[in-house]
C-alpha atoms as a PDB file:
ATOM      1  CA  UNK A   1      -7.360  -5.500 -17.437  1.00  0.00           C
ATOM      2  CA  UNK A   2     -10.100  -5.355 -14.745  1.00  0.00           C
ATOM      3  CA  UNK A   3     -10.107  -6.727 -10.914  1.00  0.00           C
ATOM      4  CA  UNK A   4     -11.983  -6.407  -8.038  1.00  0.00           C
ATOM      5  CA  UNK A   5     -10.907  -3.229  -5.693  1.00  0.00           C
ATOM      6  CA  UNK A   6     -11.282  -3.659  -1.888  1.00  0.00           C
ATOM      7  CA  UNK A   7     -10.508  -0.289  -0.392  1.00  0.00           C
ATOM      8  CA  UNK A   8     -10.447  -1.177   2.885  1.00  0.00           C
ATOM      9  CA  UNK A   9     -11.448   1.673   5.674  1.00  0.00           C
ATOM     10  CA  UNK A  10      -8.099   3.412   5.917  1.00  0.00           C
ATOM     11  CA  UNK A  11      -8.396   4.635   2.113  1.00  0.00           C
ATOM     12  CA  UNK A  12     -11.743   5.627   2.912  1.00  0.00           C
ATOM     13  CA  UNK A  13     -10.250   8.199   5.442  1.00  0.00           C
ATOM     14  CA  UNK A  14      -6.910   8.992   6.671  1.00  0.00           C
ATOM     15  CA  UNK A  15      -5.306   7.315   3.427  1.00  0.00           C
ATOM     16  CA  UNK A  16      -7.485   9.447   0.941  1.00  0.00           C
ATOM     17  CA  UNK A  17      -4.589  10.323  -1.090  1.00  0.00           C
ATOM     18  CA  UNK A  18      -3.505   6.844  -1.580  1.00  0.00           C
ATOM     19  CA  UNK A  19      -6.785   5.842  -2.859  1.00  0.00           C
ATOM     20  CA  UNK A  20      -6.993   8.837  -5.012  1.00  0.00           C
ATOM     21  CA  UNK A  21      -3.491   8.556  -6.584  1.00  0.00           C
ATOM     22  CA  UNK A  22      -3.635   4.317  -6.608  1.00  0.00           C
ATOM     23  CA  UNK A  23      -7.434   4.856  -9.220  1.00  0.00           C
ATOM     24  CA  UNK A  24      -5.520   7.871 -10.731  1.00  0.00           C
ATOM     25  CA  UNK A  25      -2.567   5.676 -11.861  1.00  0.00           C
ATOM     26  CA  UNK A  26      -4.919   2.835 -12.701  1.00  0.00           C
ATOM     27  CA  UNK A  27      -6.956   4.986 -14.768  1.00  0.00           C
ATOM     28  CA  UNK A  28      -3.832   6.082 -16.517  1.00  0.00           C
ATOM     29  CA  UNK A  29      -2.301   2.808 -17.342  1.00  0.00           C
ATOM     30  CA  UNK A  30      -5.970   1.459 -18.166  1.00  0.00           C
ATOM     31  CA  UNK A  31      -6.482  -1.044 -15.680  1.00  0.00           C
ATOM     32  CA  UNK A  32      -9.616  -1.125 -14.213  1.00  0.00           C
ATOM     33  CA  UNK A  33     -10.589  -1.336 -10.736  1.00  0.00           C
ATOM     34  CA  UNK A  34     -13.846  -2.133  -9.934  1.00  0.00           C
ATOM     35  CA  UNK A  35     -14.768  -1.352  -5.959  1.00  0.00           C
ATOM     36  CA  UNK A  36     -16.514  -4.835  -4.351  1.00  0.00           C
ATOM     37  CA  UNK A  37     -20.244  -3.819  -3.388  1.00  0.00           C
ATOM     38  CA  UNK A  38     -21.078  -3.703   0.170  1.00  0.00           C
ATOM     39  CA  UNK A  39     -17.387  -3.610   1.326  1.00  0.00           C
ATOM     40  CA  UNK A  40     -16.984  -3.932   5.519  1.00  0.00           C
ATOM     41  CA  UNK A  41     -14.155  -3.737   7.017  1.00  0.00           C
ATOM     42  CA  UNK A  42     -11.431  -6.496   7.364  1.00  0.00           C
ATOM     43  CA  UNK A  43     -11.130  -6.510  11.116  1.00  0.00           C
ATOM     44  CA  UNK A  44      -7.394  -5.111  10.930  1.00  0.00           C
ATOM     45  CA  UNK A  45      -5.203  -4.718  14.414  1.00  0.00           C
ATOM     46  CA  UNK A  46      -8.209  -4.752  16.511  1.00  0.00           C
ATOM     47  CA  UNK A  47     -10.009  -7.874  15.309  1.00  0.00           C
ATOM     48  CA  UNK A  48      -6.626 -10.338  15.200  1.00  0.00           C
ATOM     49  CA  UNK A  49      -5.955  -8.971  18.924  1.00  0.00           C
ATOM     50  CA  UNK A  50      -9.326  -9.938  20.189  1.00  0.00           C
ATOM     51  CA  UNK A  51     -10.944 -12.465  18.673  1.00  0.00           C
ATOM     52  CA  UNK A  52      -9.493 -14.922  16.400  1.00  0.00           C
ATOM     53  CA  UNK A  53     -13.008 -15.977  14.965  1.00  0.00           C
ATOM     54  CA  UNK A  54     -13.691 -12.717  13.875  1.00  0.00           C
ATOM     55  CA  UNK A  55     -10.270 -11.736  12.521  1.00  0.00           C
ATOM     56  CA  UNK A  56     -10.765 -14.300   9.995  1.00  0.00           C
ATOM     57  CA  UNK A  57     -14.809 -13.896   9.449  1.00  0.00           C
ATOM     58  CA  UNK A  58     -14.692 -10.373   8.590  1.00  0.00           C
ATOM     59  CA  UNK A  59     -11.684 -10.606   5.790  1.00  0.00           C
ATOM     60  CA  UNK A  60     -13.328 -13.952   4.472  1.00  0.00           C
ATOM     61  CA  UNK A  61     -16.877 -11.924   3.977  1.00  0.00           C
ATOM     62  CA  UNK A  62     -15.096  -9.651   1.557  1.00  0.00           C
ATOM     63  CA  UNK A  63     -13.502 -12.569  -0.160  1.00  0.00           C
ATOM     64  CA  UNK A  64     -16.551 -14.872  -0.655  1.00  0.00           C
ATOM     65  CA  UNK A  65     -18.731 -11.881  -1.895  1.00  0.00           C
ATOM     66  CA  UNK A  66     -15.865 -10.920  -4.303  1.00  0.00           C
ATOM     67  CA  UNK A  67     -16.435 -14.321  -6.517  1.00  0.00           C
ATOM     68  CA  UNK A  68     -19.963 -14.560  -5.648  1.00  0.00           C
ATOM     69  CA  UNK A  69     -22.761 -13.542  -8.305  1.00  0.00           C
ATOM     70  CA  UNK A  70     -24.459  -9.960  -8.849  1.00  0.00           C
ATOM     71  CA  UNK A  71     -28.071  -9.834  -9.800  1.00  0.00           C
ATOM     72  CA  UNK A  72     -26.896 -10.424 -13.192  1.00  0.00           C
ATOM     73  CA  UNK A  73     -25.959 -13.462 -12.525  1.00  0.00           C
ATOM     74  CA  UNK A  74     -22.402 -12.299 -13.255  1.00  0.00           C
ATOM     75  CA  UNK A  75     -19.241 -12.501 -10.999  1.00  0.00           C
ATOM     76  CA  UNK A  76     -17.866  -8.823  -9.947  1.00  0.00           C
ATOM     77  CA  UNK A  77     -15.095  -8.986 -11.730  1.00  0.00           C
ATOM     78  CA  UNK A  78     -14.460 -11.498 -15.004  1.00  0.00           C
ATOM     79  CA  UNK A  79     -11.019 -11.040 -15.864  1.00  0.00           C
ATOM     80  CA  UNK A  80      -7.468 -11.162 -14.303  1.00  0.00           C
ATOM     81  CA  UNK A  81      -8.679 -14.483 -12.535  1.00  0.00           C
ATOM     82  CA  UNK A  82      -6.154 -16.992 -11.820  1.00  0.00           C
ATOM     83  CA  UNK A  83      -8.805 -19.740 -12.084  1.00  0.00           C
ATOM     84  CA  UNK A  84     -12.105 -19.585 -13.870  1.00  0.00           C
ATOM     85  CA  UNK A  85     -14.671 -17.686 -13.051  1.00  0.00           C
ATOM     86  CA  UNK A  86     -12.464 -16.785  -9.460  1.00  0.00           C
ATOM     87  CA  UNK A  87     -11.611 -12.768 -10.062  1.00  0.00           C
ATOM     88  CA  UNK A  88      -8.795 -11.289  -8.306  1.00  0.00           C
ATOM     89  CA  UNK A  89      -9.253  -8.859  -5.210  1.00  0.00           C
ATOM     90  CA  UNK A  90      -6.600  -6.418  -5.549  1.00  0.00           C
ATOM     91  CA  UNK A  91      -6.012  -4.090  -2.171  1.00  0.00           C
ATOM     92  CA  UNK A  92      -3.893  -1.005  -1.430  1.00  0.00           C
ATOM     93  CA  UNK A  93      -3.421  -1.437   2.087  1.00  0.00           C
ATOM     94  CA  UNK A  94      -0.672  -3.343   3.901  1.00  0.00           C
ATOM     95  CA  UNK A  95      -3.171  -4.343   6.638  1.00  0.00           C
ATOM     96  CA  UNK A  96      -5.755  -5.299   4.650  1.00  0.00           C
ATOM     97  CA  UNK A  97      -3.872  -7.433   2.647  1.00  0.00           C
ATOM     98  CA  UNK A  98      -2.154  -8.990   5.425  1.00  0.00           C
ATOM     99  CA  UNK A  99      -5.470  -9.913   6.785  1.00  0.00           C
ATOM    100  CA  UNK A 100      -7.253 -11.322   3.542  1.00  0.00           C
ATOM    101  CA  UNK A 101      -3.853 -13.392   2.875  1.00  0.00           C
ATOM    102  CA  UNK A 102      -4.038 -14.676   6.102  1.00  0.00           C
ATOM    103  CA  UNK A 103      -8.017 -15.415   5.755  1.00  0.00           C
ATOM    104  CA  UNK A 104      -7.013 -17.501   3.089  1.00  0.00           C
ATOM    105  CA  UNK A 105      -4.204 -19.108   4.069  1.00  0.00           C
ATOM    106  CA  UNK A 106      -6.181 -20.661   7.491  1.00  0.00           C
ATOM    107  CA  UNK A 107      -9.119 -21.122   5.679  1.00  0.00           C
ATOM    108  CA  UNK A 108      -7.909 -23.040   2.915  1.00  0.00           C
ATOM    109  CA  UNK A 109      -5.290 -25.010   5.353  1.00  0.00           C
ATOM    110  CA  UNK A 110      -7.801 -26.324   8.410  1.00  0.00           C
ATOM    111  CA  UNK A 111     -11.396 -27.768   7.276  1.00  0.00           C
ATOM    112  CA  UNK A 112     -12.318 -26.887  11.098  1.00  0.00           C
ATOM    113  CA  UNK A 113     -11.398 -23.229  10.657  1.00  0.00           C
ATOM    114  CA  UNK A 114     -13.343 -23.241   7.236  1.00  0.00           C
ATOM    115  CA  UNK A 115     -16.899 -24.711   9.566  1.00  0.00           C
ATOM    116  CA  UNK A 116     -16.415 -21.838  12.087  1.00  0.00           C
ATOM    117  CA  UNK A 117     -15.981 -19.036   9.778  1.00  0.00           C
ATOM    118  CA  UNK A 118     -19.039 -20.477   7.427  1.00  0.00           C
ATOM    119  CA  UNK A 119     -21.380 -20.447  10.789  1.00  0.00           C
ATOM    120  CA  UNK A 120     -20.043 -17.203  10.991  1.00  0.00           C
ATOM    121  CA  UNK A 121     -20.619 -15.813   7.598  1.00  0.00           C
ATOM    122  CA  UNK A 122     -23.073 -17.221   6.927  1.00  0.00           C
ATOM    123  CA  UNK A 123     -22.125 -19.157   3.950  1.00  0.00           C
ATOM    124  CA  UNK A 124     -19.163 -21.837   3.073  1.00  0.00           C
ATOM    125  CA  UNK A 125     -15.751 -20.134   1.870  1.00  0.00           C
ATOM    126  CA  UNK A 126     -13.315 -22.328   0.957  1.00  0.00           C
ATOM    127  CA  UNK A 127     -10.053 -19.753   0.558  1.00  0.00           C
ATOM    128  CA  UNK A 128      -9.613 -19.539  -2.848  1.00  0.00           C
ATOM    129  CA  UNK A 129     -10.322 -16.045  -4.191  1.00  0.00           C
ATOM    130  CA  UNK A 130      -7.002 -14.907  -4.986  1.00  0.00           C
ATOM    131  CA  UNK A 131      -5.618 -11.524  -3.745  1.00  0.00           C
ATOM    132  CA  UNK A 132      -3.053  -9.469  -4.831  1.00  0.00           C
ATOM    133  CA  UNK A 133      -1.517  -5.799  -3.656  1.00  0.00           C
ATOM    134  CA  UNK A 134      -1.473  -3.342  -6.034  1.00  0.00           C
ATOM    135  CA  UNK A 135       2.342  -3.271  -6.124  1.00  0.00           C
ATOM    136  CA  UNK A 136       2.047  -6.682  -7.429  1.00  0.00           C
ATOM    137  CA  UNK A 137      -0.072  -5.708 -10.083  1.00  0.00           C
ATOM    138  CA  UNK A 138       1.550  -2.556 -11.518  1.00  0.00           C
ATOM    139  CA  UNK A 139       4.894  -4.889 -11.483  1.00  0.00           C
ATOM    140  CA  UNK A 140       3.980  -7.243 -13.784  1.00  0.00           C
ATOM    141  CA  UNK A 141       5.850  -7.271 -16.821  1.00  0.00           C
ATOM    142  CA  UNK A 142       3.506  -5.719 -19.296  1.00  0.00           C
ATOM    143  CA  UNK A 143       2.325  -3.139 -17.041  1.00  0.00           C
ATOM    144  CA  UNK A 144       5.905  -2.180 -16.471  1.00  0.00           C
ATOM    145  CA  UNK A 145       6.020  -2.108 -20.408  1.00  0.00           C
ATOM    146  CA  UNK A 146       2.940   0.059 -20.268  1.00  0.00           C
ATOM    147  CA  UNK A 147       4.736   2.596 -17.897  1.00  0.00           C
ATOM    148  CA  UNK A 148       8.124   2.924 -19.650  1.00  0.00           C
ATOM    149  CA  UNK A 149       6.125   3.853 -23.209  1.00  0.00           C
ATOM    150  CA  UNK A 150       3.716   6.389 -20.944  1.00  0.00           C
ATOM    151  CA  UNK A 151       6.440   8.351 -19.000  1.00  0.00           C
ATOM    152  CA  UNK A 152       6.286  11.754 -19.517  1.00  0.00           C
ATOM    153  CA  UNK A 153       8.179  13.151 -16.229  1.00  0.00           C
ATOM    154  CA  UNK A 154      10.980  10.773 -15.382  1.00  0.00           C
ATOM    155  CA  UNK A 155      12.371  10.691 -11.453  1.00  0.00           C
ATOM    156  CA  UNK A 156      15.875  10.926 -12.801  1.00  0.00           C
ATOM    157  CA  UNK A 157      17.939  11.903  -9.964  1.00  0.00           C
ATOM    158  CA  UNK A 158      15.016  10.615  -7.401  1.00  0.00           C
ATOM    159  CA  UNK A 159      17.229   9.381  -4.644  1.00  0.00           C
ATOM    160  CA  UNK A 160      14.259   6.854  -3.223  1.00  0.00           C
ATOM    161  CA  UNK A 161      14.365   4.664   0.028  1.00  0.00           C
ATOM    162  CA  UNK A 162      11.854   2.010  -0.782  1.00  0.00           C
ATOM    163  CA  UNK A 163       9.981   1.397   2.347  1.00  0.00           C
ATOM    164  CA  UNK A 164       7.511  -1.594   3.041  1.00  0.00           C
ATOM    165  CA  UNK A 165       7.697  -1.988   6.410  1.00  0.00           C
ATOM    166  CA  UNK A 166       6.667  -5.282   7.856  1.00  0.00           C
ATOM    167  CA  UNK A 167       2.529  -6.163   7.264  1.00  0.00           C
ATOM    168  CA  UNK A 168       3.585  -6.999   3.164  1.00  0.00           C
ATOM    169  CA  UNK A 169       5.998  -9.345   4.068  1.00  0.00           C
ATOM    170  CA  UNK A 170       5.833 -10.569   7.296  1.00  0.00           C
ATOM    171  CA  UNK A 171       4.590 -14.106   7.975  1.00  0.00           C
ATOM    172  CA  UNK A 172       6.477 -15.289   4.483  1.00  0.00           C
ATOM    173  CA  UNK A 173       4.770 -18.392   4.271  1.00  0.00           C
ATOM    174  CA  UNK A 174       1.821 -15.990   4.497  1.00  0.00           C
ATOM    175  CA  UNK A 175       2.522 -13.531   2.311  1.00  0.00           C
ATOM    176  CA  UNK A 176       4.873 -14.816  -0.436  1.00  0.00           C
ATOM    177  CA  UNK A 177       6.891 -11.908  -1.051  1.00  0.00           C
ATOM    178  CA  UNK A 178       9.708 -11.963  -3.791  1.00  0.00           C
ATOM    179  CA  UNK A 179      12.461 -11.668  -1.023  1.00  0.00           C
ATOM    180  CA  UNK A 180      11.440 -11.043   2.618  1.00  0.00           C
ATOM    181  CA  UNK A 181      14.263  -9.631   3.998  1.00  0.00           C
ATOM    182  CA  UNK A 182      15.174  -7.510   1.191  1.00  0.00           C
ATOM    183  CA  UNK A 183      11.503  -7.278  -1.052  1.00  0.00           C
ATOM    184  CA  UNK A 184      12.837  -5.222  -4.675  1.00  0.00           C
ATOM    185  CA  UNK A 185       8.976  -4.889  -5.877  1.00  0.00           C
ATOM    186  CA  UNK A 186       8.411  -1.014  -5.062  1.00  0.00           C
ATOM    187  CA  UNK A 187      12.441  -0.515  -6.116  1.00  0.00           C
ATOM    188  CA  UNK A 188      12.351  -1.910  -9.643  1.00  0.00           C
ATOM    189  CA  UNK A 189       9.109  -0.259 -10.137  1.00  0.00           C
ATOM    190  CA  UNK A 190      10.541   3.595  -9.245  1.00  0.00           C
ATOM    191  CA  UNK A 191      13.756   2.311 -11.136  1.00  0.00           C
ATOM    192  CA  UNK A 192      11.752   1.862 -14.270  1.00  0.00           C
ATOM    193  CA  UNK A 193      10.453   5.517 -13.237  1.00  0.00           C
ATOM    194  CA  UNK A 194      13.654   6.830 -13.843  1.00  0.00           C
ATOM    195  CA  UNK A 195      14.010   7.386 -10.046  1.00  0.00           C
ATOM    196  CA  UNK A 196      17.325   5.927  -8.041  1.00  0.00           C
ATOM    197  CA  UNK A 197      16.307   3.260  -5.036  1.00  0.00           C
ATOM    198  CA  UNK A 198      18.297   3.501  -2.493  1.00  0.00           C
ATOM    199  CA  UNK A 199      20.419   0.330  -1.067  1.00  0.00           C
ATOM    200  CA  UNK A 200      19.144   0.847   2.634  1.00  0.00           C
ATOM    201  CA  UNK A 201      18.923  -1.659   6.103  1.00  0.00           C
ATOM    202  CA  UNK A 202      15.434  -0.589   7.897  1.00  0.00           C
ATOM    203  CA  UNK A 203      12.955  -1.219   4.417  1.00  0.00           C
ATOM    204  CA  UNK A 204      11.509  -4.036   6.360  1.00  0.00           C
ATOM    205  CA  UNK A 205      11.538  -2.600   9.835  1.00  0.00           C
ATOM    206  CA  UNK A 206       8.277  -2.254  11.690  1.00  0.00           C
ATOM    207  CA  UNK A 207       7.234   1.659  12.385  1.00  0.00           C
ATOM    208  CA  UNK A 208       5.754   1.134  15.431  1.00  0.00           C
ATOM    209  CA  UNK A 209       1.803   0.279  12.965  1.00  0.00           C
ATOM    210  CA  UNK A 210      -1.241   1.136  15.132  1.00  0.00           C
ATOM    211  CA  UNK A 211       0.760   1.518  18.331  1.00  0.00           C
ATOM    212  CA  UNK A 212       0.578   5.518  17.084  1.00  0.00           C
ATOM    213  CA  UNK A 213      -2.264   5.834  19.519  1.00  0.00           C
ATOM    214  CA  UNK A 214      -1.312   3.651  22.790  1.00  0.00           C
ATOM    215  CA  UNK A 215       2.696   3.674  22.829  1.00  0.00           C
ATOM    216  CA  UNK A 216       3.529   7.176  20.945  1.00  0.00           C
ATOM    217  CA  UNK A 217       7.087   6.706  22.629  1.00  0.00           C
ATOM    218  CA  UNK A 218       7.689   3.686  21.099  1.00  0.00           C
ATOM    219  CA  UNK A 219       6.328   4.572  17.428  1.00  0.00           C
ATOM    220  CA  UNK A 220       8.478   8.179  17.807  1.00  0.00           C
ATOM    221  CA  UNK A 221      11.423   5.617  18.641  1.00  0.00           C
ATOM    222  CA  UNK A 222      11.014   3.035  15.730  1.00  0.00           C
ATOM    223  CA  UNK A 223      10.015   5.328  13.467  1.00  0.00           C
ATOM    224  CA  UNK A 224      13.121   8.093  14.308  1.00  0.00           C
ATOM    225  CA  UNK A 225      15.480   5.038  13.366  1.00  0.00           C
ATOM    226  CA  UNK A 226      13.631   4.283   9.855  1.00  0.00           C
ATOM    227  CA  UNK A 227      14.432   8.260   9.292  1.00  0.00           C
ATOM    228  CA  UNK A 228      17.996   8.475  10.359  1.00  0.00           C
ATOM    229  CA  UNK A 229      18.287   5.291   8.043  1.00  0.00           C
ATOM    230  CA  UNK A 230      17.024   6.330   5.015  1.00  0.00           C
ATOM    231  CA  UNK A 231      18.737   9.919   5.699  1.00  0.00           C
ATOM    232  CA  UNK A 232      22.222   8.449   5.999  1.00  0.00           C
ATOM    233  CA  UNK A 233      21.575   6.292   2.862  1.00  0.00           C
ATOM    234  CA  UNK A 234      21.355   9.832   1.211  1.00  0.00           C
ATOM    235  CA  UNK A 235      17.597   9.373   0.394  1.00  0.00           C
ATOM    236  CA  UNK A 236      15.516  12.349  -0.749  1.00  0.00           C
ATOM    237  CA  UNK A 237      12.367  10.519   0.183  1.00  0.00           C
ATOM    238  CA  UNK A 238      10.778   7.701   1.265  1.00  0.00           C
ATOM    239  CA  UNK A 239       8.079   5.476  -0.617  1.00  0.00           C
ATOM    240  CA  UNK A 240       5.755   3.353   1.291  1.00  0.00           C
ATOM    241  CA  UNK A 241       3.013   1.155   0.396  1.00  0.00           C
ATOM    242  CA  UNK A 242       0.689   1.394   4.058  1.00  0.00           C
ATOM    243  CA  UNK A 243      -1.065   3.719   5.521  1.00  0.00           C
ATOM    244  CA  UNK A 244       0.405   3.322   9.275  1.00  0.00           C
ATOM    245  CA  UNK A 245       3.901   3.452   8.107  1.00  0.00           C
ATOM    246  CA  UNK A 246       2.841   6.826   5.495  1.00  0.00           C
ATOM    247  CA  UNK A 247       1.272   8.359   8.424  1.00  0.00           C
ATOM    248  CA  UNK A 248       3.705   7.714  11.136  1.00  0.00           C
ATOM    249  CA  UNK A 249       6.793   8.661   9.592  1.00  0.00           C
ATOM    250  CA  UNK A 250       5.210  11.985   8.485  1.00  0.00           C
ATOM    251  CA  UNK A 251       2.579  13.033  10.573  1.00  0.00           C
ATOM    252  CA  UNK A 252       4.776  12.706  13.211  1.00  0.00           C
ATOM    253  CA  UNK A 253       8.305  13.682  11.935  1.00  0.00           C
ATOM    254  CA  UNK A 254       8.360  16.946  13.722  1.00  0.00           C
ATOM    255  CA  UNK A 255       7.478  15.253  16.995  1.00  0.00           C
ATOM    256  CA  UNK A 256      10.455  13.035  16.453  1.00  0.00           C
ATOM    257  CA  UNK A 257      12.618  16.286  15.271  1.00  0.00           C
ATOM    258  CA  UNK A 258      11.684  17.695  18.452  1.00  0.00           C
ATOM    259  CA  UNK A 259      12.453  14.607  20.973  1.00  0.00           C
ATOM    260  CA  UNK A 260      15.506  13.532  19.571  1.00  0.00           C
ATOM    261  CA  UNK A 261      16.850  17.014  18.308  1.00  0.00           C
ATOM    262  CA  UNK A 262      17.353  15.707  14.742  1.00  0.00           C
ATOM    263  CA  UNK A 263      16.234  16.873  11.536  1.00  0.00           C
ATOM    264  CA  UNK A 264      15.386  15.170   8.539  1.00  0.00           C
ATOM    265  CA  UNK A 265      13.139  17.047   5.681  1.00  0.00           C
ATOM    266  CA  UNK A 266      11.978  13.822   4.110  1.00  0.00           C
ATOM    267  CA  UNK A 267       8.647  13.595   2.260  1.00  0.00           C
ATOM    268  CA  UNK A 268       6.712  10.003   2.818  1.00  0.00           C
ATOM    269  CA  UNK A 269       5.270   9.432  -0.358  1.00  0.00           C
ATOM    270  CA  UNK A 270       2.717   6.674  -1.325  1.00  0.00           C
ATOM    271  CA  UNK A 271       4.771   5.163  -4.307  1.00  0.00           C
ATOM    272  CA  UNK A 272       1.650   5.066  -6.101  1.00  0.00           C
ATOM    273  CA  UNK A 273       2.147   9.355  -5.817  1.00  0.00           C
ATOM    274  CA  UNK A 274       5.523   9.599  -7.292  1.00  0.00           C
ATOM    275  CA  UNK A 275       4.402   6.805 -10.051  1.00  0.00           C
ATOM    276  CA  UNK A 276       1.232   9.221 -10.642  1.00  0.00           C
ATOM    277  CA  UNK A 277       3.780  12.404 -11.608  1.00  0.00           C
ATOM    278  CA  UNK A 278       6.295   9.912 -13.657  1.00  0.00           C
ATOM    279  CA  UNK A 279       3.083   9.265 -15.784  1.00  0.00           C
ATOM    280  CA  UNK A 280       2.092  13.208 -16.059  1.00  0.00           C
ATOM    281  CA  UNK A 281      -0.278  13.487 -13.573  1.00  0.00           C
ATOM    282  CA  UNK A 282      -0.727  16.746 -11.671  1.00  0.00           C
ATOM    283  CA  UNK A 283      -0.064  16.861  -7.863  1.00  0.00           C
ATOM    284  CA  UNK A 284      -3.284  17.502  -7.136  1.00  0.00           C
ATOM    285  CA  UNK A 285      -4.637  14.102  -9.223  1.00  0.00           C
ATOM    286  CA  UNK A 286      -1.911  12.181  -7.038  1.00  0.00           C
ATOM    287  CA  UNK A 287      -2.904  13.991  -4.121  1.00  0.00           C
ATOM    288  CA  UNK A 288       0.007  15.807  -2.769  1.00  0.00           C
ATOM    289  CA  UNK A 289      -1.489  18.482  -0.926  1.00  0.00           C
ATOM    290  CA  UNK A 290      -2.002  16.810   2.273  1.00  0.00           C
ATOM    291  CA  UNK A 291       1.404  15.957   2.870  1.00  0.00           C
ATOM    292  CA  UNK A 292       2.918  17.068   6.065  1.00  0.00           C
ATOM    293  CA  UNK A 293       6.104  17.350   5.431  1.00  0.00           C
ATOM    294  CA  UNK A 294       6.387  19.167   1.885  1.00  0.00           C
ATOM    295  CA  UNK A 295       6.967  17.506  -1.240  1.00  0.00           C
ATOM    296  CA  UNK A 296       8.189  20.695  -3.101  1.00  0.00           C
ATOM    297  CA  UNK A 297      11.685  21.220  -2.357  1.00  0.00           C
ATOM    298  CA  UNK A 298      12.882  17.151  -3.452  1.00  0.00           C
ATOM    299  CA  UNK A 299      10.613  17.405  -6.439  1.00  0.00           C
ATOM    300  CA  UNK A 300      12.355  20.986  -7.521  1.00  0.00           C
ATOM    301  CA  UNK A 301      15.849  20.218  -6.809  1.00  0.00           C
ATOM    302  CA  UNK A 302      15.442  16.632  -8.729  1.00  0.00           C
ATOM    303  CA  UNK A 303      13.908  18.682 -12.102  1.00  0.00           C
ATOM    304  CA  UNK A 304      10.589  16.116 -11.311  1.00  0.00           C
ATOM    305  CA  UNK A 305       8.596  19.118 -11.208  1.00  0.00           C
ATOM    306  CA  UNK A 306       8.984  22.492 -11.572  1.00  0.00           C
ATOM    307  CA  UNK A 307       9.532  25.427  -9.100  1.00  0.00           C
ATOM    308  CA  UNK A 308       6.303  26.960  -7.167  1.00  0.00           C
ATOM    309  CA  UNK A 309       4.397  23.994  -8.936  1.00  0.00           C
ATOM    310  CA  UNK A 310       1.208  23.222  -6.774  1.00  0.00           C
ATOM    311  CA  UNK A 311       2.371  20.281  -4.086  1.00  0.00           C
ATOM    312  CA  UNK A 312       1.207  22.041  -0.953  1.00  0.00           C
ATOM    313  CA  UNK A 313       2.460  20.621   1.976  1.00  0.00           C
ATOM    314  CA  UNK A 314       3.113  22.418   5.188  1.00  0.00           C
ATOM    315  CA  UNK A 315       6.168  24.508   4.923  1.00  0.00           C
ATOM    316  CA  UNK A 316       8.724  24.703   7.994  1.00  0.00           C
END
């Protein structure tokens, strides 16, 4: 099973674990993801909030050149098309596949959109690569068979608060997802982990996103309430799917301790992470090190991993 990978810019960077955990897992399950030459960067918050043009050129660049030929003559990617010779782009995260949904989606609904993003581009895309998020992928039905016969550590006793916040799901005519009020994706796939998601009100609930820079007040605020949420739902930890929401809820968890005189102990992992050790993979191939708030003492009290096993994390 092969598709195209877009990384995006975040996984290049801040989100190095997820991209190191999301290939680990791949690698595991042998699916193969193939990185799309020449990548640039989708535009994200700051291209949709400035100019419209742009916020759809930059996505559609990556999606044209992911169906168009190599030297060979070949496309990037020949199999796990939904249409012949039209490979999938599969994508990590949340913003970037928000934005090359919604490339697609105006592209492929307005002929006049299509002409201004073609003089911009350089070329005519017509909105039809299609592109899915990894979550979707590892939840298909025979890669969930392929995890159940390759689990060698299962999250029994895993008490999980599914998080996706609000870029996977939000517009729904957008973004198709299974349910968008209540999306079960990232739950039945830590269920057939072994782990126990949690039945929980804020999974959909915005984290404040890129306003971690600008409006800290307001991110501390949103993202306290997403805490005290998943806490009261008895959660051990939380799984997330985005970048933003993994590094707002635990980069700054201590700043929210502090302002609102709470504490909460939760881990924010990337739910590729806790799929990683279900599988057998070390922390340090699923990239737990860099976690802020530590991993260790959830994983050891569950039985996921064993005592001083080598999470790092920065203790309290």
């Amino acid at each position: 099973m092969s598709y195209v990978f877009y990384p995006g810019c975040s996984l290049e960077s801040t989100a190095r674990d997820y991209r190191d955990s999301a290939l680990a897992v791949s690698r595991a399950l042998g699916i193969e993801l193939r990185v799309l030459p020449n990548w640039i960067c989708c535009g994200s918050t700051a291209a949709h909030q400035s100019d419209p043009r742009l916020a759809l050129a930059l996505p559609a660049k990556n999606l044209a050149a992911a169906g168009a030929p190599t030297a060979a003559g070949a496309p990037v990617a020949a199999a796990a098309s939904t249409a012949v010779g039209v490979p999938t782009l599969v994508v990590c995260c949340a913003a970037c596949y928000n934005r090359l949904k919604t490339a697609n989606y105006r592209i492929a609904g307005d002929p006049a959109i299509r002409g201004q993003v073609a003089e911009v581009i350089g070329a005519d895309y017509d909105g039809s690569t299609p592109v899915k998020h990894l979550l979707e992928v590892l939840s298909e039905k025979a890669v969930l068979s392929e995890i159940a016969a390759r689990l060698v550590r299962p999250l029994r006793g895993l008490r999980v608060a599914s998080y996706y916040g609000c870029l996977l799901v939000r517009p729904p005519e957008v973004m198709q997802p299974d349910d968008p009020e209540n999306p079960m994706l990232m739950d039945k796939l830590l269920a057939s982990c072994g782990a126990e998601p949690l039945d929980w009100p804020h999974k959909v609930e915005c984290c404040g996103a890129s306003y971690s820079i600008t409006k800290v007040d307001s991110v501390r605020r949103l993202s306290r309430e997403i805490l005290a949420q998943a806490r009261d739902a008895g959660a051990d930890c939380l799984a997330t799917a985005c970048p933003l929401c993994q590094s707002n809820l635990d980069l700054r968890q201590r700043e929210i301790e502090a302002q609102f005189g709470e504490r909460f102990r939760l881990p924010i992992f990337y739910f590729t992470q806790l799929l990683g050790l279900a599988l057998g993979l070390s922390p340090a191939e699923v990239s737990l090190r860099s976690m802020i708030e530590d991993p260790r003492p959830c994983l050891e009290r569950r039985g996921v991993l064993p005592c001083a096993a080598g999470c790092g994390g920065a203790s309290r």
